[in-house]
Protein backbone atom coordinates (compact mmCIF):
# COMPACT_ATOMS: atom_id res chain seq x y z
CA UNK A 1 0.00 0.00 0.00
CA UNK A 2 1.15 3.33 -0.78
CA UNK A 3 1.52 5.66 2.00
CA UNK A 4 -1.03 8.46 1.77
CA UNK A 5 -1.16 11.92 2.56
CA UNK A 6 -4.07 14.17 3.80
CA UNK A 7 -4.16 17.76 3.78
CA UNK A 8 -6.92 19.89 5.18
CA UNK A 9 -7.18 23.72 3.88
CA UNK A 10 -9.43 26.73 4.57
CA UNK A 11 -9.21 29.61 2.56
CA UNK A 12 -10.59 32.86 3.83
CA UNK A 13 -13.02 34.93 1.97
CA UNK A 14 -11.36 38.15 2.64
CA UNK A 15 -8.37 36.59 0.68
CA UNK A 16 -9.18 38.69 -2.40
CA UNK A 17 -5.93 38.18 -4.04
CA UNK A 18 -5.26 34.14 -3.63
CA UNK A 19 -2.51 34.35 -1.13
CA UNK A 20 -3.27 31.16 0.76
CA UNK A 21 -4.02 29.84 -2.44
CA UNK A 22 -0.01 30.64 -3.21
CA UNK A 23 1.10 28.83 0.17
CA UNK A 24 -0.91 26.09 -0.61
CA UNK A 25 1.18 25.52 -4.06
CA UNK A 26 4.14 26.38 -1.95
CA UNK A 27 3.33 23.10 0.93
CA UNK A 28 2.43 20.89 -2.08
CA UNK A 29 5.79 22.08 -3.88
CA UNK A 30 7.80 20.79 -0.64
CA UNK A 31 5.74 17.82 -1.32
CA UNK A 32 8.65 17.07 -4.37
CA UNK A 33 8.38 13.50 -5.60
CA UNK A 34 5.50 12.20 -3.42
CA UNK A 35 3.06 14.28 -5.30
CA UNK A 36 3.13 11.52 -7.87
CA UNK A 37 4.33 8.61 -5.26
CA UNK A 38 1.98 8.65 -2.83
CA UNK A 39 -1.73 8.75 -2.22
CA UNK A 40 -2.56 12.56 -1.78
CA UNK A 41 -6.01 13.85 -0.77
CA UNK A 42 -6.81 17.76 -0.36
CA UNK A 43 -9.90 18.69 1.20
CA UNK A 44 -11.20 21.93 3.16
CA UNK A 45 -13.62 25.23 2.41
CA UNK A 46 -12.63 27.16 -0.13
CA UNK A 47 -14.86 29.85 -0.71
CA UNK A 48 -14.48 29.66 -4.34
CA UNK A 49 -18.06 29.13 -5.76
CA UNK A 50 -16.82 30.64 -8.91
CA UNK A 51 -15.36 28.01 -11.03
CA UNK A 52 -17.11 25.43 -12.86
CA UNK A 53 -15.42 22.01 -12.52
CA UNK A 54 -16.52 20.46 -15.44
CA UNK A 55 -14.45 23.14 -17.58
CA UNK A 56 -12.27 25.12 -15.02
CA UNK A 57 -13.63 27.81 -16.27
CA UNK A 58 -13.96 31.35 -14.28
CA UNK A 59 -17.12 33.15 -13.94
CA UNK A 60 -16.34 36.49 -14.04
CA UNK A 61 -17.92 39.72 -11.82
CA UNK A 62 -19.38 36.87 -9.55
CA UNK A 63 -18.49 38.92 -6.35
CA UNK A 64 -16.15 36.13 -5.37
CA UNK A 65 -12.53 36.34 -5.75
CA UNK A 66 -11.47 35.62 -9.66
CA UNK A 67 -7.49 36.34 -9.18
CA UNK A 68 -8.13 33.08 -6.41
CA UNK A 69 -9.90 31.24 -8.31
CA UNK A 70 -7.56 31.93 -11.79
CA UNK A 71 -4.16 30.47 -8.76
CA UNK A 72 -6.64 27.61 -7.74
CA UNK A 73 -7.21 26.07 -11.29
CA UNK A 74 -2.93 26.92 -12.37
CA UNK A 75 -2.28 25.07 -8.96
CA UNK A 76 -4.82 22.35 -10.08
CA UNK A 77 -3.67 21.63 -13.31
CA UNK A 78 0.04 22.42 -12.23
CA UNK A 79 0.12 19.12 -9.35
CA UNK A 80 -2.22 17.62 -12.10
CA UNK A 81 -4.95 16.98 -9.10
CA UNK A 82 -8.64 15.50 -9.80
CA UNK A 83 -12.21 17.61 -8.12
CA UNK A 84 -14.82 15.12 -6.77
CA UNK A 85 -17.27 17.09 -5.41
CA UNK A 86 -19.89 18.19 -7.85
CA UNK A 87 -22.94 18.96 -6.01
CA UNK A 88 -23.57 22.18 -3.74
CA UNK A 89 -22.34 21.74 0.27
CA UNK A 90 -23.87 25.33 1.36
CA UNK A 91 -27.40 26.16 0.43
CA UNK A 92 -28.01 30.07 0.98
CA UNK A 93 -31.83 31.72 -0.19
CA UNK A 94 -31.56 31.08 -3.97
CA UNK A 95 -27.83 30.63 -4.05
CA UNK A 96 -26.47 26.81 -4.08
CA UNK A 97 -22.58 27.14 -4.01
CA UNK A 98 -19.63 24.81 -4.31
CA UNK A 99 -17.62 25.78 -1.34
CA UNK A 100 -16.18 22.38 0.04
CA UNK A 101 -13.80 20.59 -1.95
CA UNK A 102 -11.79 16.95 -2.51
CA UNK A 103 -8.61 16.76 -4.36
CA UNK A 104 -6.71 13.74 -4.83
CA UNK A 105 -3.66 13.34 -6.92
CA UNK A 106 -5.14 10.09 -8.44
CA UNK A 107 -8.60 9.32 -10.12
CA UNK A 108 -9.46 6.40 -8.89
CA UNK A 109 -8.55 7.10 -5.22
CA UNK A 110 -12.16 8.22 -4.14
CA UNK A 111 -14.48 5.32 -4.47
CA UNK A 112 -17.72 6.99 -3.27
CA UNK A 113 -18.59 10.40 -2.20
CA UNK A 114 -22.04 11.94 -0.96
CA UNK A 115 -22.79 15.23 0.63
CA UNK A 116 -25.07 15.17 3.22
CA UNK A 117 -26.75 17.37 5.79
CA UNK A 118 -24.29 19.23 7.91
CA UNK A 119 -24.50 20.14 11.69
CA UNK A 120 -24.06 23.99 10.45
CA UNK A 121 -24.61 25.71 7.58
CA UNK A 122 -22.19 23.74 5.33
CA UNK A 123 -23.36 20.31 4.80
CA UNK A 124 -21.04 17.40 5.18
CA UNK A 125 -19.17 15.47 2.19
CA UNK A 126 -18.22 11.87 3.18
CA UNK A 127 -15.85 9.80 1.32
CA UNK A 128 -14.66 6.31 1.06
CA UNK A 129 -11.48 5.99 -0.35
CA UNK A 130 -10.30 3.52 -1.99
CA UNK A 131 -7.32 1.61 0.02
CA UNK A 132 -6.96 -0.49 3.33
CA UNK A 133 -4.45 -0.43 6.22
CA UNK A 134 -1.71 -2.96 5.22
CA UNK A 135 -1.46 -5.54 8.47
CA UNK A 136 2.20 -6.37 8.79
CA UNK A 137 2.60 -10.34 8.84
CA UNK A 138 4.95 -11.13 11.99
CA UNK A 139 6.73 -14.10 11.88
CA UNK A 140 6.25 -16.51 14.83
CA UNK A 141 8.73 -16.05 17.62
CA UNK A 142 10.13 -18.61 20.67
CA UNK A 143 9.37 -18.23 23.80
CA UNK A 144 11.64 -20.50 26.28
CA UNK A 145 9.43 -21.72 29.18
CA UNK A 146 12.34 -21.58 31.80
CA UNK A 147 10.32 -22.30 34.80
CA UNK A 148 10.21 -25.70 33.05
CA UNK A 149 13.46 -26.48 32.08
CA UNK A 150 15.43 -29.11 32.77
CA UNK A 151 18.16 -27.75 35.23
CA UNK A 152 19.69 -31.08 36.29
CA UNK A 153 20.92 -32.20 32.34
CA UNK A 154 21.07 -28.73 31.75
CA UNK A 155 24.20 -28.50 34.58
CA UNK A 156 25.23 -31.63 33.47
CA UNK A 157 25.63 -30.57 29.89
CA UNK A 158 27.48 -27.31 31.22
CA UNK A 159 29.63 -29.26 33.33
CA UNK A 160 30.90 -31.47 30.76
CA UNK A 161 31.21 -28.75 28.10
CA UNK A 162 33.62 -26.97 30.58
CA UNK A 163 36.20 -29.81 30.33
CA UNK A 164 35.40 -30.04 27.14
CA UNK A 165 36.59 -26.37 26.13
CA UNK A 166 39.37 -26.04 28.43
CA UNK A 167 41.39 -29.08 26.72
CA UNK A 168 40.98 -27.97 23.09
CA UNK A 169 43.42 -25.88 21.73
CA UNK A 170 44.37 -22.48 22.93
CA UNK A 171 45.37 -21.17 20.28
CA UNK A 172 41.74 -20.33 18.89
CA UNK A 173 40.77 -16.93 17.87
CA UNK A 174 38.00 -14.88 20.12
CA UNK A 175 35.87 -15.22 17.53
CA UNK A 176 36.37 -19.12 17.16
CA UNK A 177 35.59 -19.15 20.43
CA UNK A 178 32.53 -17.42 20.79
CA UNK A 179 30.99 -18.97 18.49
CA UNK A 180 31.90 -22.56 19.93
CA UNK A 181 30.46 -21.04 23.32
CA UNK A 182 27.17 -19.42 22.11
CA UNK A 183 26.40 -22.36 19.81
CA UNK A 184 26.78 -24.90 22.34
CA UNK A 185 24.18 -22.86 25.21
CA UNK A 186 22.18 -22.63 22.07
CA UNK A 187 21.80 -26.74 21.90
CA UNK A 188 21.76 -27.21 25.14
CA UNK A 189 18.66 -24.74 25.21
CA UNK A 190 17.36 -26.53 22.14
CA UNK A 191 16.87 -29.79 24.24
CA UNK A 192 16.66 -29.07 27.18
CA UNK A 193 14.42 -25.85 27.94
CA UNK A 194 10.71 -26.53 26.30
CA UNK A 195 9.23 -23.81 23.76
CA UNK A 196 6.38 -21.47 22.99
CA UNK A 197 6.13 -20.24 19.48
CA UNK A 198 3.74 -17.34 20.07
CA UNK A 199 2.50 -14.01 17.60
CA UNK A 200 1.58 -10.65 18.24
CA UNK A 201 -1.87 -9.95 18.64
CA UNK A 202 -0.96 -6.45 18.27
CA UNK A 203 0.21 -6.45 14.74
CA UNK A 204 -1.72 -3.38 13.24
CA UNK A 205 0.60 -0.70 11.69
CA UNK A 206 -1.04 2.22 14.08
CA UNK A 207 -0.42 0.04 17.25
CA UNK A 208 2.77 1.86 18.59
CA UNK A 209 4.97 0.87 21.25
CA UNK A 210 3.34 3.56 23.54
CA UNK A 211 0.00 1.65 22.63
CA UNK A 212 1.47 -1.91 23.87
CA UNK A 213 2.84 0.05 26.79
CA UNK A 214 -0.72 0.79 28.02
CA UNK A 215 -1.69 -2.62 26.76
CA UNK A 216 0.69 -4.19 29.09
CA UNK A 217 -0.20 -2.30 32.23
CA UNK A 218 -4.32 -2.88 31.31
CA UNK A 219 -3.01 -6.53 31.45
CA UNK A 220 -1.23 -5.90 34.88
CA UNK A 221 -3.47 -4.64 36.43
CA UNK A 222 -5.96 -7.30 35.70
CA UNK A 223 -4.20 -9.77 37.19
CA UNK A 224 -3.60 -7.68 40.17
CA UNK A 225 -7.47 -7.59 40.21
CA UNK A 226 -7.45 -11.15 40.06
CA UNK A 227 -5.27 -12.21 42.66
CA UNK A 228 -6.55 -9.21 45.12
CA UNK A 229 -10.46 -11.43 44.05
CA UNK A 230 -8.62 -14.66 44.85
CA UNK A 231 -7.55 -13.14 48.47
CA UNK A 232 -10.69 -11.87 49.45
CA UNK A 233 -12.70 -14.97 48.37
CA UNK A 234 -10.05 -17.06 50.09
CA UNK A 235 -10.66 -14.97 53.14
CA UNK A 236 -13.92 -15.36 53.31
CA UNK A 237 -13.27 -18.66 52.71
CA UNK A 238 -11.19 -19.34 55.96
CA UNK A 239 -13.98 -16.72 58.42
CA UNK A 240 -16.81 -18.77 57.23
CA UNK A 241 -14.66 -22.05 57.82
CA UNK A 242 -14.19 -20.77 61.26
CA UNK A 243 -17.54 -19.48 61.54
CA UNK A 244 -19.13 -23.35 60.84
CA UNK A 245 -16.54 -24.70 62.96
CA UNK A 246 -17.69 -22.94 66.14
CA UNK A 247 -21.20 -23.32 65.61
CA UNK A 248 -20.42 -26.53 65.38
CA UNK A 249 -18.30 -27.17 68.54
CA UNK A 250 -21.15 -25.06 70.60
CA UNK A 251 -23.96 -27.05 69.18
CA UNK A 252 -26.03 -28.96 71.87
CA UNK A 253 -26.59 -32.23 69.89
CA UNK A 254 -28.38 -34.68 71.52
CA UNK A 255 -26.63 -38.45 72.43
């Protein structure tokens, strides 16, 4: 999946001459390369009811800004960006106006688009684009079990290696060495301490480490929970024992 970038923009209507129409050309300039690399989508009020998008043409003496309008078609056709929206998203009197717009740098990136009833008085264009998250596919990974490892063959296997290394010869490199070392706990490990093969269930590309940090202490603290639940009930447990116990020992049964 390409990455994808989303820009929100408002232009104001006071801007008579375009100006934040120019520093939006200039942030998509910095843009370089990705323009055409990645998945870009543009979208914000622009107060530019002026322009027909089936043409890009300019209706003059409209009483809305034509020098923005003239820098918002150049910087259209410049980044060679696509207009989706093609209904009105502010109804005024008599006057239904194009004010809200979509860009994306791609034709087929907007699957579906409808403008709906806003909760002010522009009404509200929702899109569904057309990619999905990409899930990254973690291999599984071991997990030794050491509380159930075999410590007696496990010193034994130590033990023997020990004599083992200390009568070949000396004269081995570091490396040579290390490797013989590591390589040998490895087998020994192999055989002797049983494994897990486990996966993450957190393998979504917007899970973060900072995410399976609070993940982690949700999971603490359940357990805490649990055990502090397994106290009390075992509490209770012991008063009641006691409890029957007496009332038992002070019963008058009859012989």
């Amino acid at each position: 999946m390409k990455p994808i970038i989303i820009c929100t923009f408002y232009r104001a209507p006071h801007d008579s001459q375009g100006t934040q129409i120019e520093e939006l050309d200039l942030s998509l300039s910095k843009l370089g390369n990705k323009i055409n690399t990645h998945n870009v989508i543009i979208t914000g009020d622009f107060n530019l009811p002026n322009i027909n998008w089936e043409n890009h043409h300019v209706t003059p003496n409209s009483g809305y800004s034509t020098a923005a309008a003239n820098k918002l078609i150049s910087l259209v056709e410049e980044h060679g960006l696509i207009q989706h929206v093609n209904e009105p998203t502010r109804k005024q009197g008599n006057a239904n106006n194009i004010l809200d717009l979509v860009f994306t740098n791609k034709p087929g990136l907007i699957k579906k688009l409808n403008v709906v009833d806003g909760i002010a008085d522009h009404n509200t264009i929702i899109i569904d684009v057309n990619i999905s998250p990409k899930r990254k596919h973690r291999p599984k990974r071991k997990n030794f079990i050491r509380n159930k490892a075999d410590h007696l063959n496990i010193q034994k296997s130590l033990d023997d290696f020990t004599h083992e290394y200390f009568s070949l010869n000396q004269n081995m490199t570091v490396n040579d060495k290390w490797n013989l070392v590591s390589t040998k706990i490895i087998n020994i490990m192999k055989h002797y301490v049983p494994v897990r093969l486990t996966t993450s269930r957190y393998n979504l590309p917007w899970f973060n480490k900072d995410l399976k940090k609070c993940a982690k202490e949700r999971n603490d603290y359940i357990r805490k929970q649990k055990y502090l639940e397994i106290q009390k009930t075992g509490k209770s447990f012991v008063t009641s024992g006691k409890t029957c116990t007496n009332t038992f020992v002070l019963l008058d049964c009859p012989i």
